[in-house]
PDB file of N, CA and C in Angstrom:
ATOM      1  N   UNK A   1      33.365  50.954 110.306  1.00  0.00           N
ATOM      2  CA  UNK A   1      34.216  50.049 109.565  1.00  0.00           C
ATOM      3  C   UNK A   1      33.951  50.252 108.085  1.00  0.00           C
ATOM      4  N   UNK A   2      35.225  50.663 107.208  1.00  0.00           N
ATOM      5  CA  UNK A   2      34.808  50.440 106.146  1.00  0.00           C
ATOM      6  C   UNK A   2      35.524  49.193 105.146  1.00  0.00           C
ATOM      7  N   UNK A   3      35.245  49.202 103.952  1.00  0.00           N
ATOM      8  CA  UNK A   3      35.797  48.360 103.173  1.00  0.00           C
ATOM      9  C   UNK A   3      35.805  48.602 101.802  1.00  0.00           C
ATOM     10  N   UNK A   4      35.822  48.180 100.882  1.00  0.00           N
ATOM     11  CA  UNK A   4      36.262  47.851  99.244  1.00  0.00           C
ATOM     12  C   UNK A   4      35.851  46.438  99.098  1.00  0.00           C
ATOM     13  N   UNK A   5      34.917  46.976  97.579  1.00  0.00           N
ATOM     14  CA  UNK A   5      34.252  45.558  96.748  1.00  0.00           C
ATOM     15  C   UNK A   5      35.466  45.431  95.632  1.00  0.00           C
ATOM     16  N   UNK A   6      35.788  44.458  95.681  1.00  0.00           N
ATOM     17  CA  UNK A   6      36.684  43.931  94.339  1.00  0.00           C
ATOM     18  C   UNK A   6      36.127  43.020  93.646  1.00  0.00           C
ATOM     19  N   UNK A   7      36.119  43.713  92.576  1.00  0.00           N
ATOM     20  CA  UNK A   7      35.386  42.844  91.201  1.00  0.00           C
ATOM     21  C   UNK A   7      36.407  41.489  90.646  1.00  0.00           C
ATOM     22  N   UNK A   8      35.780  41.133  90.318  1.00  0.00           N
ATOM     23  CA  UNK A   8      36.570  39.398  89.842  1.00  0.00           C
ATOM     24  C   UNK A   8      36.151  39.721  88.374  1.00  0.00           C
ATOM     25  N   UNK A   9      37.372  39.222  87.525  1.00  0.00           N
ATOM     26  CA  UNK A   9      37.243  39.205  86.396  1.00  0.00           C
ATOM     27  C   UNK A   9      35.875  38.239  85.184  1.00  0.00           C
ATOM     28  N   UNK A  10      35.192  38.438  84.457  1.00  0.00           N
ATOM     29  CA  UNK A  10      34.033  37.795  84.050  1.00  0.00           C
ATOM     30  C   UNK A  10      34.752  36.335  83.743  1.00  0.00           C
ATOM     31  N   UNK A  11      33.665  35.559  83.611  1.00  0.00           N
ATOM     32  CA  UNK A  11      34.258  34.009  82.930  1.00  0.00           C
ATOM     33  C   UNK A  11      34.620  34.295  81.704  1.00  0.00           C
ATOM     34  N   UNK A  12      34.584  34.644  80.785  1.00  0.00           N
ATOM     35  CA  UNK A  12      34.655  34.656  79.300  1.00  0.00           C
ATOM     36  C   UNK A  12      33.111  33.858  78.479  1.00  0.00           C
ATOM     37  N   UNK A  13      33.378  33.181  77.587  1.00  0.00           N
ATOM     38  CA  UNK A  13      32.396  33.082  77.349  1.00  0.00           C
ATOM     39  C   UNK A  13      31.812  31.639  78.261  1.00  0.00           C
ATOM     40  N   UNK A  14      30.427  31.994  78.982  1.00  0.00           N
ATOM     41  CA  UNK A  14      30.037  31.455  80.339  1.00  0.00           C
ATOM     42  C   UNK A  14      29.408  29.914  79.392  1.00  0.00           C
ATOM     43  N   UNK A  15      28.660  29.736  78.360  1.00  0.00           N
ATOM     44  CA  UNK A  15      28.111  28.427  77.697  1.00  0.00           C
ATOM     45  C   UNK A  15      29.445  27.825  77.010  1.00  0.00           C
ATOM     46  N   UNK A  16      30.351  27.859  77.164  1.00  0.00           N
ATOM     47  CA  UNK A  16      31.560  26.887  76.970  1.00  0.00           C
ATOM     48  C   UNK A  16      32.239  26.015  78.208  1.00  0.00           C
ATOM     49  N   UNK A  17      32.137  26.419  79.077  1.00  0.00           N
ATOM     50  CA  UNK A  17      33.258  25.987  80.501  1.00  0.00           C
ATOM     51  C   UNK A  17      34.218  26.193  80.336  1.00  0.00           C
ATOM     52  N   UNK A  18      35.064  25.453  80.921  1.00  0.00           N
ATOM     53  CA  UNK A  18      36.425  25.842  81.648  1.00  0.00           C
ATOM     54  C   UNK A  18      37.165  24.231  81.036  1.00  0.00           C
ATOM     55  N   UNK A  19      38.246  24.037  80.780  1.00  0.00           N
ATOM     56  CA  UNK A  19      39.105  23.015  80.953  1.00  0.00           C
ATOM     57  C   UNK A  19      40.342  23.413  81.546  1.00  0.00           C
ATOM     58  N   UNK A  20      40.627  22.499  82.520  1.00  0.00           N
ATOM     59  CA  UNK A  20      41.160  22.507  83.605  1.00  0.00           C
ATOM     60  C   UNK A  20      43.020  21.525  83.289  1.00  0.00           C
ATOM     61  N   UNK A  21      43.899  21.732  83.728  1.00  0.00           N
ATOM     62  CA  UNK A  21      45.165  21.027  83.990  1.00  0.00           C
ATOM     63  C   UNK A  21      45.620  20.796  85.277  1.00  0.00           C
ATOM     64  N   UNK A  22      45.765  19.913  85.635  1.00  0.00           N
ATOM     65  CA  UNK A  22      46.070  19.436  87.027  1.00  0.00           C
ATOM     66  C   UNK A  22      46.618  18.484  87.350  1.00  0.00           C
ATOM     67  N   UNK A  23      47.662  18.258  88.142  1.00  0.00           N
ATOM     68  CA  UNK A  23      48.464  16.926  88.688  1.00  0.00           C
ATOM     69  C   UNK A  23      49.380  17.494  89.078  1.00  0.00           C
ATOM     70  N   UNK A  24      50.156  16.606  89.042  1.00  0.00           N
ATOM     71  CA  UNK A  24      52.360  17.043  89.660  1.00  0.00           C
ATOM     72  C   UNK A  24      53.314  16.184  88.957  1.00  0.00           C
ATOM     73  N   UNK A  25      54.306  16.315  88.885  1.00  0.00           N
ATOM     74  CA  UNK A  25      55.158  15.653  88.099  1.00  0.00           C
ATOM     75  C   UNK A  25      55.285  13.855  88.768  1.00  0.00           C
ATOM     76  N   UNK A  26      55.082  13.750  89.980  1.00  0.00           N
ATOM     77  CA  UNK A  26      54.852  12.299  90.313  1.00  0.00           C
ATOM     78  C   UNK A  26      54.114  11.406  89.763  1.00  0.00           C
ATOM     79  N   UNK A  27      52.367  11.253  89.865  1.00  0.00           N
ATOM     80  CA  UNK A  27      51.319  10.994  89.521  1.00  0.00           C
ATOM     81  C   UNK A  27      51.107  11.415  88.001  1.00  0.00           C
ATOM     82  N   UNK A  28      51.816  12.194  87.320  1.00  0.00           N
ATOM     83  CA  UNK A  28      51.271  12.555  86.372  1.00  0.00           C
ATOM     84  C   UNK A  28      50.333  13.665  86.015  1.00  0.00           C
ATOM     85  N   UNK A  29      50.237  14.511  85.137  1.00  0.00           N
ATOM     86  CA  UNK A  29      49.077  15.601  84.651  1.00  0.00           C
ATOM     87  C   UNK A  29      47.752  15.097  84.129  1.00  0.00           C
ATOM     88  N   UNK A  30      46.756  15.833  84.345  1.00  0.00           N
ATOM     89  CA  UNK A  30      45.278  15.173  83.708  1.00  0.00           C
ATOM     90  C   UNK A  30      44.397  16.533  82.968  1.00  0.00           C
ATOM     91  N   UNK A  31      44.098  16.290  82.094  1.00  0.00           N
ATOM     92  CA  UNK A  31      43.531  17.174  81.452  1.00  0.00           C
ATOM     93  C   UNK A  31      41.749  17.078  81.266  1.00  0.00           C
ATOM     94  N   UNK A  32      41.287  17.906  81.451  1.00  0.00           N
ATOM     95  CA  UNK A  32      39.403  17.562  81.261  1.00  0.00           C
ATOM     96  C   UNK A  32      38.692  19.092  80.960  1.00  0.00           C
ATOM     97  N   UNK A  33      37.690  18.878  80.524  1.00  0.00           N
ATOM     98  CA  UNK A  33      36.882  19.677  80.107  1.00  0.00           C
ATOM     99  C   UNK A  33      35.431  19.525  81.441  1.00  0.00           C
ATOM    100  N   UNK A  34      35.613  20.649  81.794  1.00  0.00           N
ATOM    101  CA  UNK A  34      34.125  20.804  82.881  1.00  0.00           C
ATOM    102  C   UNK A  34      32.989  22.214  82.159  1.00  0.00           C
ATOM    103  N   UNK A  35      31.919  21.433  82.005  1.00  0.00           N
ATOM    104  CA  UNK A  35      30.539  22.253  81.373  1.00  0.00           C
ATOM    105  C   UNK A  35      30.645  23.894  82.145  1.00  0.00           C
ATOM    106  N   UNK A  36      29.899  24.649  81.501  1.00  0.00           N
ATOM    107  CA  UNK A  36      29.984  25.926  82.063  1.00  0.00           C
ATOM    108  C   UNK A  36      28.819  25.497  83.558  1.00  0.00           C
ATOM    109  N   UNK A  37      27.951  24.659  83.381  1.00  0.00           N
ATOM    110  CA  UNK A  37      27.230  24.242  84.633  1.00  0.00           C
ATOM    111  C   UNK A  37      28.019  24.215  85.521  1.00  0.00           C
ATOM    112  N   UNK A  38      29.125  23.558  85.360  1.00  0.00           N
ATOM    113  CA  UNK A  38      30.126  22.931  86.725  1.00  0.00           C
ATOM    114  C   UNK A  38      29.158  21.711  87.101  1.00  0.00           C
ATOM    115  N   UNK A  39      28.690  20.684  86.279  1.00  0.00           N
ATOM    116  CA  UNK A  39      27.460  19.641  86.719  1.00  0.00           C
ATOM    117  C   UNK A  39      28.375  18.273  85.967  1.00  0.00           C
ATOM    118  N   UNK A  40      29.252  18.789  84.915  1.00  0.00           N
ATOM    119  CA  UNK A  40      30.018  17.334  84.186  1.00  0.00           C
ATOM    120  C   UNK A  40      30.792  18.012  83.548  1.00  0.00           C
ATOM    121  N   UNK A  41      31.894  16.505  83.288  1.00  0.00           N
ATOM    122  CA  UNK A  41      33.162  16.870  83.181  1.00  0.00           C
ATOM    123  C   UNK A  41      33.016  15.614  82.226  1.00  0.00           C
ATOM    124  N   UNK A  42      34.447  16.235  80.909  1.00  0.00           N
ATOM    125  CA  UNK A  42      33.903  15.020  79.948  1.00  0.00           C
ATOM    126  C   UNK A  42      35.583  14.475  80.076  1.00  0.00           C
ATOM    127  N   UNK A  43      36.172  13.090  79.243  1.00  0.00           N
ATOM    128  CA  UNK A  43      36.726  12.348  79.548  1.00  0.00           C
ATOM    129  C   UNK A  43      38.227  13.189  80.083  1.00  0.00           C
ATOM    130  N   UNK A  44      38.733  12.536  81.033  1.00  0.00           N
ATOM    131  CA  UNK A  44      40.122  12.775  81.885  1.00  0.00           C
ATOM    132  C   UNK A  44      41.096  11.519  81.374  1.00  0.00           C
ATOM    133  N   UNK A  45      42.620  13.073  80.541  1.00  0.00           N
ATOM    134  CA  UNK A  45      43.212  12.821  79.335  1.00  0.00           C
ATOM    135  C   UNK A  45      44.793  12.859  80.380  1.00  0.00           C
ATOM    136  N   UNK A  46      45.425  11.609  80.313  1.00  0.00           N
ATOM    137  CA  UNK A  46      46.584  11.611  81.221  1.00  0.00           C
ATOM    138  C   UNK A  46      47.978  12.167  80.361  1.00  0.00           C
ATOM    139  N   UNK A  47      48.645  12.573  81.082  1.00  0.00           N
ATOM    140  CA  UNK A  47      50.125  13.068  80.204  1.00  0.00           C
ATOM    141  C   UNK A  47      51.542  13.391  81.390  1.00  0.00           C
ATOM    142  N   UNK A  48      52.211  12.606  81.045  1.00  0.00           N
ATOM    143  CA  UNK A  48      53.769  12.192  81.799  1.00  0.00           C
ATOM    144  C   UNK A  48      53.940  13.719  82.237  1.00  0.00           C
ATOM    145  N   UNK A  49      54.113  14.777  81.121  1.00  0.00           N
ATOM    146  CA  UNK A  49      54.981  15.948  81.255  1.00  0.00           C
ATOM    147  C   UNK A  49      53.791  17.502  81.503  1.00  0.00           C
ATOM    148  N   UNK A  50      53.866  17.885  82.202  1.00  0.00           N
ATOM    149  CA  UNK A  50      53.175  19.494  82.527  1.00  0.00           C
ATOM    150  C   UNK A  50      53.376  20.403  80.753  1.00  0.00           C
ATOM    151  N   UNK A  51      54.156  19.846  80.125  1.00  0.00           N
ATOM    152  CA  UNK A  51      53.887  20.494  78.811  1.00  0.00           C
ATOM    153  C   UNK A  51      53.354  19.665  77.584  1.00  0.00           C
ATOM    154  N   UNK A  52      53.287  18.635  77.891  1.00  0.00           N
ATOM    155  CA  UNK A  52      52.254  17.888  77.348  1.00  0.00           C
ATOM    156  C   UNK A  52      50.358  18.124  77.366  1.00  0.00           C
ATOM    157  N   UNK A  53      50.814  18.242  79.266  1.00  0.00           N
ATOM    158  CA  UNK A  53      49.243  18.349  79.431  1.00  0.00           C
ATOM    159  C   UNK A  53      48.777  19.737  78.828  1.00  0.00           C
ATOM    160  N   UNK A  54      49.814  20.814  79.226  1.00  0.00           N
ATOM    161  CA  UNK A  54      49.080  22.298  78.388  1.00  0.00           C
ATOM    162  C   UNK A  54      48.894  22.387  77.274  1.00  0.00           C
ATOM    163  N   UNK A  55      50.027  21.978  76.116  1.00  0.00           N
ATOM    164  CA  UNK A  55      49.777  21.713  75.296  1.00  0.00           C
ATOM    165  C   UNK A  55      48.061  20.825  74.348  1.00  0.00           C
ATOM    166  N   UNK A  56      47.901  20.383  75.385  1.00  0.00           N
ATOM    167  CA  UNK A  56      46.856  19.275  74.926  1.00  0.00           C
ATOM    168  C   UNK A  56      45.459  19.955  75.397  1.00  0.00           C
ATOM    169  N   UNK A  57      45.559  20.837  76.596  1.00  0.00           N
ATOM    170  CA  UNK A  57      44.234  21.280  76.772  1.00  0.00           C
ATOM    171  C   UNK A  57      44.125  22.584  75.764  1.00  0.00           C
ATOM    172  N   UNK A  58      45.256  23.353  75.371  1.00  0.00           N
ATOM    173  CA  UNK A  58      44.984  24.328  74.272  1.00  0.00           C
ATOM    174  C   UNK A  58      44.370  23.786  72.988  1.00  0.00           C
ATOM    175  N   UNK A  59      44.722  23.061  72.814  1.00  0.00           N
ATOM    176  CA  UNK A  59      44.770  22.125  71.351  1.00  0.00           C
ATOM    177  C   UNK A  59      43.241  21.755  71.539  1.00  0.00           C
ATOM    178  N   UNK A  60      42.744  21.009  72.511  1.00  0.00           N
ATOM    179  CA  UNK A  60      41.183  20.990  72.778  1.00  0.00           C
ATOM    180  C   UNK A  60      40.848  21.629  73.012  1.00  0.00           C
ATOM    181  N   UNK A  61      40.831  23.250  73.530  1.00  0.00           N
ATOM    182  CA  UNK A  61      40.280  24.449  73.255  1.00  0.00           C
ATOM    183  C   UNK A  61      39.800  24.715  72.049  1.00  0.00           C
ATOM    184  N   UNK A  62      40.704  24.697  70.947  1.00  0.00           N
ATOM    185  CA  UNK A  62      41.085  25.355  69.635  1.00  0.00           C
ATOM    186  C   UNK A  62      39.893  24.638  68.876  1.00  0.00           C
ATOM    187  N   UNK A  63      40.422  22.875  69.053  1.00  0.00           N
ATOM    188  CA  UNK A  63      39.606  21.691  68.182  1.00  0.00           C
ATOM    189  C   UNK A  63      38.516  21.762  68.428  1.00  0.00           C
ATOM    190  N   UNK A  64      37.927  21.453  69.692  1.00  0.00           N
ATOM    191  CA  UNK A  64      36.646  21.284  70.299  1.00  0.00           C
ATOM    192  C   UNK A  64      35.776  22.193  70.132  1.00  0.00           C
ATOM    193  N   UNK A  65      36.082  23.342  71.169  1.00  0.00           N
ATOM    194  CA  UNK A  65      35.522  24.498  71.509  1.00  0.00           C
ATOM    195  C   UNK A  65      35.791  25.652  71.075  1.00  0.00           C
ATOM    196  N   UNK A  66      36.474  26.224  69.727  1.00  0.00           N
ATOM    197  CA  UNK A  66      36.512  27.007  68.536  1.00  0.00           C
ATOM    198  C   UNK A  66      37.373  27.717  69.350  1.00  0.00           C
ATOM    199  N   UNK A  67      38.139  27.848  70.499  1.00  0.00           N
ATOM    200  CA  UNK A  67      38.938  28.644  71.520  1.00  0.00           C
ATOM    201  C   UNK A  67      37.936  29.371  72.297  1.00  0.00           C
ATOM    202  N   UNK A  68      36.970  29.017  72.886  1.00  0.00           N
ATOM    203  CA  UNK A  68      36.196  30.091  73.533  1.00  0.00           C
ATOM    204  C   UNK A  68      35.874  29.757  74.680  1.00  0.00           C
ATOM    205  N   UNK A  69      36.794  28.179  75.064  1.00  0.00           N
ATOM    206  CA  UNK A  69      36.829  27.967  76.295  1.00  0.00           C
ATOM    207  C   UNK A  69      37.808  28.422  77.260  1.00  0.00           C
ATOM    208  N   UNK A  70      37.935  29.076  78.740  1.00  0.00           N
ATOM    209  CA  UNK A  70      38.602  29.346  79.124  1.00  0.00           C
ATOM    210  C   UNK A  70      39.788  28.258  79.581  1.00  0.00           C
ATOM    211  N   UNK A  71      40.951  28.549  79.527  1.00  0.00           N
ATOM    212  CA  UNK A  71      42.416  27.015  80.066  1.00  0.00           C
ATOM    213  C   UNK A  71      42.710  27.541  81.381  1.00  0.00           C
ATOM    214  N   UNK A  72      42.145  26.403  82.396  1.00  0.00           N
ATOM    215  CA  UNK A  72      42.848  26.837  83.932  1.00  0.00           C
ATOM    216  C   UNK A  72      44.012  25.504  84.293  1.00  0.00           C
ATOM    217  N   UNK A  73      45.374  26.446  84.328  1.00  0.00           N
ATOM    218  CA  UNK A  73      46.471  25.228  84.430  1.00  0.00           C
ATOM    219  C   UNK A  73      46.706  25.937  85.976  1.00  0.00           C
ATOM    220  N   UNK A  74      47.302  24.764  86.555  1.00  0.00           N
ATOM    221  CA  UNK A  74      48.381  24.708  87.892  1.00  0.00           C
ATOM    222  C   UNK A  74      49.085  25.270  87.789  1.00  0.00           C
ATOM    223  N   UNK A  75      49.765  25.514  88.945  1.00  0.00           N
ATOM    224  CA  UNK A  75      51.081  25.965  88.877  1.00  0.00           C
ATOM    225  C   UNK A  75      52.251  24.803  88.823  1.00  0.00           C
ATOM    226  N   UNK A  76      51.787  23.874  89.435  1.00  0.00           N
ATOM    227  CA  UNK A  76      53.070  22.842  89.361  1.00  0.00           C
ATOM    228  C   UNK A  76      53.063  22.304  87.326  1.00  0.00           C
ATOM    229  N   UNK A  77      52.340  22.442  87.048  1.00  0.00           N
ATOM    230  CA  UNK A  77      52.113  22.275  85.163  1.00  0.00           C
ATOM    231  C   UNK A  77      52.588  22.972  84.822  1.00  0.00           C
ATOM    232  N   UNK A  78      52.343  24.674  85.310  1.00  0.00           N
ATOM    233  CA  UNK A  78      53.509  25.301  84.252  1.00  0.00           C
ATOM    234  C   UNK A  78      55.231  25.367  84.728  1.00  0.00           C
ATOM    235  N   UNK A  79      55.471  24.782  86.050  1.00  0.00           N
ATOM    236  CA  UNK A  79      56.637  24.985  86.710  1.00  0.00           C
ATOM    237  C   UNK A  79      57.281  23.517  85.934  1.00  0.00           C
ATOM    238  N   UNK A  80      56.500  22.370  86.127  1.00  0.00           N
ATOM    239  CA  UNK A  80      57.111  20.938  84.759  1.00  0.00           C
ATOM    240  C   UNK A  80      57.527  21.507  83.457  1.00  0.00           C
ATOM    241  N   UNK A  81      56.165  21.964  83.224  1.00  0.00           N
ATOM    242  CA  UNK A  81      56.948  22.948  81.723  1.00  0.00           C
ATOM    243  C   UNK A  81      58.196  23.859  81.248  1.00  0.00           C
ATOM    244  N   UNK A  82      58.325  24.640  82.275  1.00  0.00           N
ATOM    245  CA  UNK A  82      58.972  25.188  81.858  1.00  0.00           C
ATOM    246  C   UNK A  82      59.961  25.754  83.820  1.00  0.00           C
ATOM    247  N   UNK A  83      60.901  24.585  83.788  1.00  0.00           N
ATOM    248  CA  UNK A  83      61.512  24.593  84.978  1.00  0.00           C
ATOM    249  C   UNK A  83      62.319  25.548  85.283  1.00  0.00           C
ATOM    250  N   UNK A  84      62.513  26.255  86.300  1.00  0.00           N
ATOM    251  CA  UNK A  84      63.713  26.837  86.852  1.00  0.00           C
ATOM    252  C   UNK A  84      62.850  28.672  86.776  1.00  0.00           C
ATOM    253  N   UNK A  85      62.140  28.456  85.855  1.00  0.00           N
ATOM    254  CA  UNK A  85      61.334  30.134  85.981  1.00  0.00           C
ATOM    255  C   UNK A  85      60.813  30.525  87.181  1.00  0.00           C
ATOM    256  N   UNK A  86      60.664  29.506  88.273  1.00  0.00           N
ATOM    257  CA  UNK A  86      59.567  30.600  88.936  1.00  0.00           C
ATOM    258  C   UNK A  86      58.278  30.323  89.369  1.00  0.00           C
ATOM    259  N   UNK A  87      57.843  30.825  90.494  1.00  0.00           N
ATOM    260  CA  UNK A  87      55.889  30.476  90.346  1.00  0.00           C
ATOM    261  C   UNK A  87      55.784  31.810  89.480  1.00  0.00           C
ATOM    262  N   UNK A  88      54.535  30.960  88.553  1.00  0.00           N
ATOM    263  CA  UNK A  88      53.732  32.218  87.874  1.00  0.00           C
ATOM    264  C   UNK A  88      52.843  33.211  88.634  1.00  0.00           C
ATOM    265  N   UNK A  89      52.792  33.335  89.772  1.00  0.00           N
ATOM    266  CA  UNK A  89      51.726  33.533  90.357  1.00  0.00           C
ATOM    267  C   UNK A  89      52.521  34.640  91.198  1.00  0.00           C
ATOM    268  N   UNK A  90      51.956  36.394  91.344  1.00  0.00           N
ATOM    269  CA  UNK A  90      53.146  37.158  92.488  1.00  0.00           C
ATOM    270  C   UNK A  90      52.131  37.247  93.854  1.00  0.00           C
ATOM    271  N   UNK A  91      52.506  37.170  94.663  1.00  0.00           N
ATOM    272  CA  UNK A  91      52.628  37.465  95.866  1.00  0.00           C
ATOM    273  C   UNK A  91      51.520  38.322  95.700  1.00  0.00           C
ATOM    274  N   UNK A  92      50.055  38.306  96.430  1.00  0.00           N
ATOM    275  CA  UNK A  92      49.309  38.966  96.680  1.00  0.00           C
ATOM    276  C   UNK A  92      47.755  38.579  95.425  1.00  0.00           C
ATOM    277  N   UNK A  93      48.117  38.154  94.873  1.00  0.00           N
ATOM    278  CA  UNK A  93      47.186  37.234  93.171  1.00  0.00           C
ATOM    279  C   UNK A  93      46.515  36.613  94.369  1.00  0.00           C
ATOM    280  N   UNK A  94      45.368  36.394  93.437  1.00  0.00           N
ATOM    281  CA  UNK A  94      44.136  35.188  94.313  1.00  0.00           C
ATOM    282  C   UNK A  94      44.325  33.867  93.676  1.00  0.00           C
TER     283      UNK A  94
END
């Protein structure tokens, strides 16, 4: 039996974390910042519209974290944003 190792792309820079976008157009979008630990997450920032919330976690990238944090949005956030395009995501993506 054989197989193939597939490499995963690096975090970027690993002592910043990740801020995250997440919700659906029902409930609303939430925006937060999680430590590169993955141990805490600092305050969860609500927003009506999927382009609100992206908007707002770039902007706390930029402000906060000089941009050197990585932005992980949904797909239903960028599909609020910007409707009728499409999943961002093709067929076979992890």
């Amino acid at each position: 039996m054989s197989g193939q190792v597939l490499s995963f792309p690096s975090r970027g820079n690993a002592d910043r974390g990740t801020i995250h976008v997440w919700g659906d157009r029902v409930d609303g979008f939430q925006v937060s910042h999680e430590s590169a630990s993955g141990n805490s997450w600092g305050e969860i920032l609500d927003f009506r519209s999927g382009a609100d919330a992206i908007t707002a976690a770039h902007t706390l990238n930029r402000n906060q974290y000089q941009g050197r944090c990585e932005v992980l949005v949904i797909d239903a956030a960028l599909q609020d944003a910007c409707p009728g395009v499409g999943l961002p995501s093709l067929p076979g993506d992890f």
